[in-house]
N, C-alpha and C. Protein backbone atom coordinates (compact mmCIF):
# COMPACT_ATOMS: atom_id res chain seq x y z
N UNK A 1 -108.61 -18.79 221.65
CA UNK A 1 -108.39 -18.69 220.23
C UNK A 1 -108.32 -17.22 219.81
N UNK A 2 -109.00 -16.40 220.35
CA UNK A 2 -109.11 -14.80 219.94
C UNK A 2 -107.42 -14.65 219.99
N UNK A 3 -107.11 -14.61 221.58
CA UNK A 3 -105.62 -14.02 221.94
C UNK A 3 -104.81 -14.70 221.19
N UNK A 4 -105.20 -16.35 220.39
CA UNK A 4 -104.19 -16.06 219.31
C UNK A 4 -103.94 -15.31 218.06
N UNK A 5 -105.30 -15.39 217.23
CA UNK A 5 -105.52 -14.72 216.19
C UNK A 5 -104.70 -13.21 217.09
N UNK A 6 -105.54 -12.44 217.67
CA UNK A 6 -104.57 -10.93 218.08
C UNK A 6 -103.18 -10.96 217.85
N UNK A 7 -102.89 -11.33 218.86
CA UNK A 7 -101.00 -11.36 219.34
C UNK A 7 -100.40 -12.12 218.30
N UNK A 8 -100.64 -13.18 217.94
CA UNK A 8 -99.83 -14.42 217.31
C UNK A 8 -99.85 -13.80 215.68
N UNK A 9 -101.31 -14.39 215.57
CA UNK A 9 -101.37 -14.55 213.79
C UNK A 9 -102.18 -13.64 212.97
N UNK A 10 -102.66 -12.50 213.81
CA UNK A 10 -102.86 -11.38 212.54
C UNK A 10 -102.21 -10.31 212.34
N UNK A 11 -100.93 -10.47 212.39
CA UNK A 11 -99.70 -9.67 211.79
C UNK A 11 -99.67 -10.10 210.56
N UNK A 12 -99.34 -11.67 210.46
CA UNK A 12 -98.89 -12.03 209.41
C UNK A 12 -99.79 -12.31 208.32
N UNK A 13 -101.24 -11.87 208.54
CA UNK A 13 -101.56 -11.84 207.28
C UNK A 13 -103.10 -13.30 207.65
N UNK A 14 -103.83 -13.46 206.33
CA UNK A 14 -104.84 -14.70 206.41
C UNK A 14 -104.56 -16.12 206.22
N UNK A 15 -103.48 -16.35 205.33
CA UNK A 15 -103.17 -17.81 204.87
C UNK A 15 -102.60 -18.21 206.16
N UNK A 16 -102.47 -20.04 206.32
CA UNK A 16 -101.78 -20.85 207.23
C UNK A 16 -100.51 -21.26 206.69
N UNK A 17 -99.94 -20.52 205.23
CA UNK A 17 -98.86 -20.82 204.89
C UNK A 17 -98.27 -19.90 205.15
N UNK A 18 -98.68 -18.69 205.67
CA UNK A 18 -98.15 -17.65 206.05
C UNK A 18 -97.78 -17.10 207.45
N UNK A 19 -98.38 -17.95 207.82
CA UNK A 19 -98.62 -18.32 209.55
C UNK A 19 -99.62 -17.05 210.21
N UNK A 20 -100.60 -17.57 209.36
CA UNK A 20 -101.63 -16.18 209.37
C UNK A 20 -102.95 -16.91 210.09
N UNK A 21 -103.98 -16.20 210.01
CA UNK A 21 -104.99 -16.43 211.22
C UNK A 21 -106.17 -17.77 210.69
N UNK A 22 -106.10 -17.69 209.21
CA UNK A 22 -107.51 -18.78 208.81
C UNK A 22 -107.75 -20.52 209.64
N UNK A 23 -105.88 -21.08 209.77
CA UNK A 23 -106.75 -22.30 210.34
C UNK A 23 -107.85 -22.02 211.65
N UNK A 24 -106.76 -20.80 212.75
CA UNK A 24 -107.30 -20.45 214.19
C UNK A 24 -109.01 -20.01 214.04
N UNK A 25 -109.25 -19.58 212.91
CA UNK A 25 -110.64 -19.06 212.86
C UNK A 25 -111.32 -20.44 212.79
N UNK A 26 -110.57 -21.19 212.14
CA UNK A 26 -111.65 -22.09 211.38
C UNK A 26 -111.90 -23.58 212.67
N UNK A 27 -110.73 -23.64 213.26
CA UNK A 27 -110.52 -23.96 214.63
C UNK A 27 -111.83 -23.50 215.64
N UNK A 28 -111.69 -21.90 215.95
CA UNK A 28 -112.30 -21.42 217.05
C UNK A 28 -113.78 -21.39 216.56
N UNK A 29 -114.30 -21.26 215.17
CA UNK A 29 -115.72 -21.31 214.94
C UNK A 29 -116.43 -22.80 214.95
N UNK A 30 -115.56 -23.62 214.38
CA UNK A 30 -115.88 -25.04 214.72
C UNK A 30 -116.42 -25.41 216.20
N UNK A 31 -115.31 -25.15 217.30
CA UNK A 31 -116.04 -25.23 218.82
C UNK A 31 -116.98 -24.22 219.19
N UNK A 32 -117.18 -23.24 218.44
CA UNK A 32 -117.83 -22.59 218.69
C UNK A 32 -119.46 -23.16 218.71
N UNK A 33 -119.51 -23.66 217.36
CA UNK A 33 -120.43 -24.37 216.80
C UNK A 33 -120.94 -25.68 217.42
N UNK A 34 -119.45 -26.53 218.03
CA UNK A 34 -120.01 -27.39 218.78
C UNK A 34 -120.94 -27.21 219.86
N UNK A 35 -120.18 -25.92 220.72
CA UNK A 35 -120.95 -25.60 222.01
C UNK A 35 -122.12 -25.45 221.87
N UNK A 36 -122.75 -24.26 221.01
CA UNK A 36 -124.13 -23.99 220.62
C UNK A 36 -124.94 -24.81 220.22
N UNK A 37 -124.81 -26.05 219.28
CA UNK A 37 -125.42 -26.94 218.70
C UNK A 37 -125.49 -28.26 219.64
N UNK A 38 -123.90 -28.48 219.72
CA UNK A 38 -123.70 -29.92 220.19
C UNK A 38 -123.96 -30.93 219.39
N UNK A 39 -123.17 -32.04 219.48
CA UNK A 39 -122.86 -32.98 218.46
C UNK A 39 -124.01 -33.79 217.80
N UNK A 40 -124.98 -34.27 218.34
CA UNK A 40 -126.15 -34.57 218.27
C UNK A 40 -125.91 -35.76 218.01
N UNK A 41 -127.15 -37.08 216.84
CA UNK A 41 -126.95 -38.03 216.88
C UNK A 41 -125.66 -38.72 216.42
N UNK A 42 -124.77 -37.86 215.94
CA UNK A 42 -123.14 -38.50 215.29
C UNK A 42 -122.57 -38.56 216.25
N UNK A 43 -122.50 -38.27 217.65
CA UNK A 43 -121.84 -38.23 218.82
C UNK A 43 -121.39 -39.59 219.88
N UNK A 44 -120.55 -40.05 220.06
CA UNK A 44 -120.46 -41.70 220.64
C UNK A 44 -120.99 -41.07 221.91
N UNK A 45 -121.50 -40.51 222.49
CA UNK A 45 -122.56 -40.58 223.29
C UNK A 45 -123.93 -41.22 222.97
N UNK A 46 -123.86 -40.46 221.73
CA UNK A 46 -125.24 -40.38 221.59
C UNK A 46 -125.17 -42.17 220.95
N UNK A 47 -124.62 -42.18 220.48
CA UNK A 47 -124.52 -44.11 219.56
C UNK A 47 -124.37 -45.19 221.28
N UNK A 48 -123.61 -44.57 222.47
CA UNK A 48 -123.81 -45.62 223.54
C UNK A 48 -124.72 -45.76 224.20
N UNK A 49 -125.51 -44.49 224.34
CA UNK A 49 -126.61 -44.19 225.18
C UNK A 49 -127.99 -44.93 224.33
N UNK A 50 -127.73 -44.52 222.86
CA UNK A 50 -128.44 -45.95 222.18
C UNK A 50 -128.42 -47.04 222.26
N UNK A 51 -127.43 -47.80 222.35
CA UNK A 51 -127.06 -49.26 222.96
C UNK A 51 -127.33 -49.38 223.83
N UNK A 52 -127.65 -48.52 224.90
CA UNK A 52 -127.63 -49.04 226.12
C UNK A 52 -128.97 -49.00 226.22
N UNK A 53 -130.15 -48.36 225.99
CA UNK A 53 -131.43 -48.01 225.51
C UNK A 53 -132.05 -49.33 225.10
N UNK A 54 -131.35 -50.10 224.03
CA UNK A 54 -131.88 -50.69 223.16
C UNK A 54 -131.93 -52.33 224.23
N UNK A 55 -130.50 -51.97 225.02
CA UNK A 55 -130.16 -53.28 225.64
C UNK A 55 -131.41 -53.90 226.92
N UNK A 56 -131.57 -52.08 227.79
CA UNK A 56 -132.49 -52.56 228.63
C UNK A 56 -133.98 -52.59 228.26
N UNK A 57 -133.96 -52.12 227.42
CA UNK A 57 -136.27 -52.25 226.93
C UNK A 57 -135.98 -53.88 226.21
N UNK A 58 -135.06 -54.27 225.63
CA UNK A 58 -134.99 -55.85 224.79
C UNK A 58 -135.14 -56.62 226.09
């Protein structure tokens, strides 16, 4: 995501109507965020690994 914002889309400026860098930021901080945090209980991991939890202690 960096080498796009560089090369690609910060010539043209911040808007995505401009073909400028804000969606790519908003893109690359999002995974960013995933990595560090991780999805937690909203995650269909985390909702199967519940089911499956629930299936073998019942």
């Amino acid at each position: 995501m960096l080498g796009a914002v560089l090369f690609v889309h910060a010539p043209h400026g911040v808007f995505v109507a401009g073909n400028g860098w804000e969606l790519v930021a908003v893109i690359g901080l999002a995974s960013l965020v995933f990595a560090l945090v991780g999805p937690g209980r909203i995650s269909l991991d985390a909702l199967i690994a519940g089911r499956r939890k629930g299936a073998v202690q019942a």
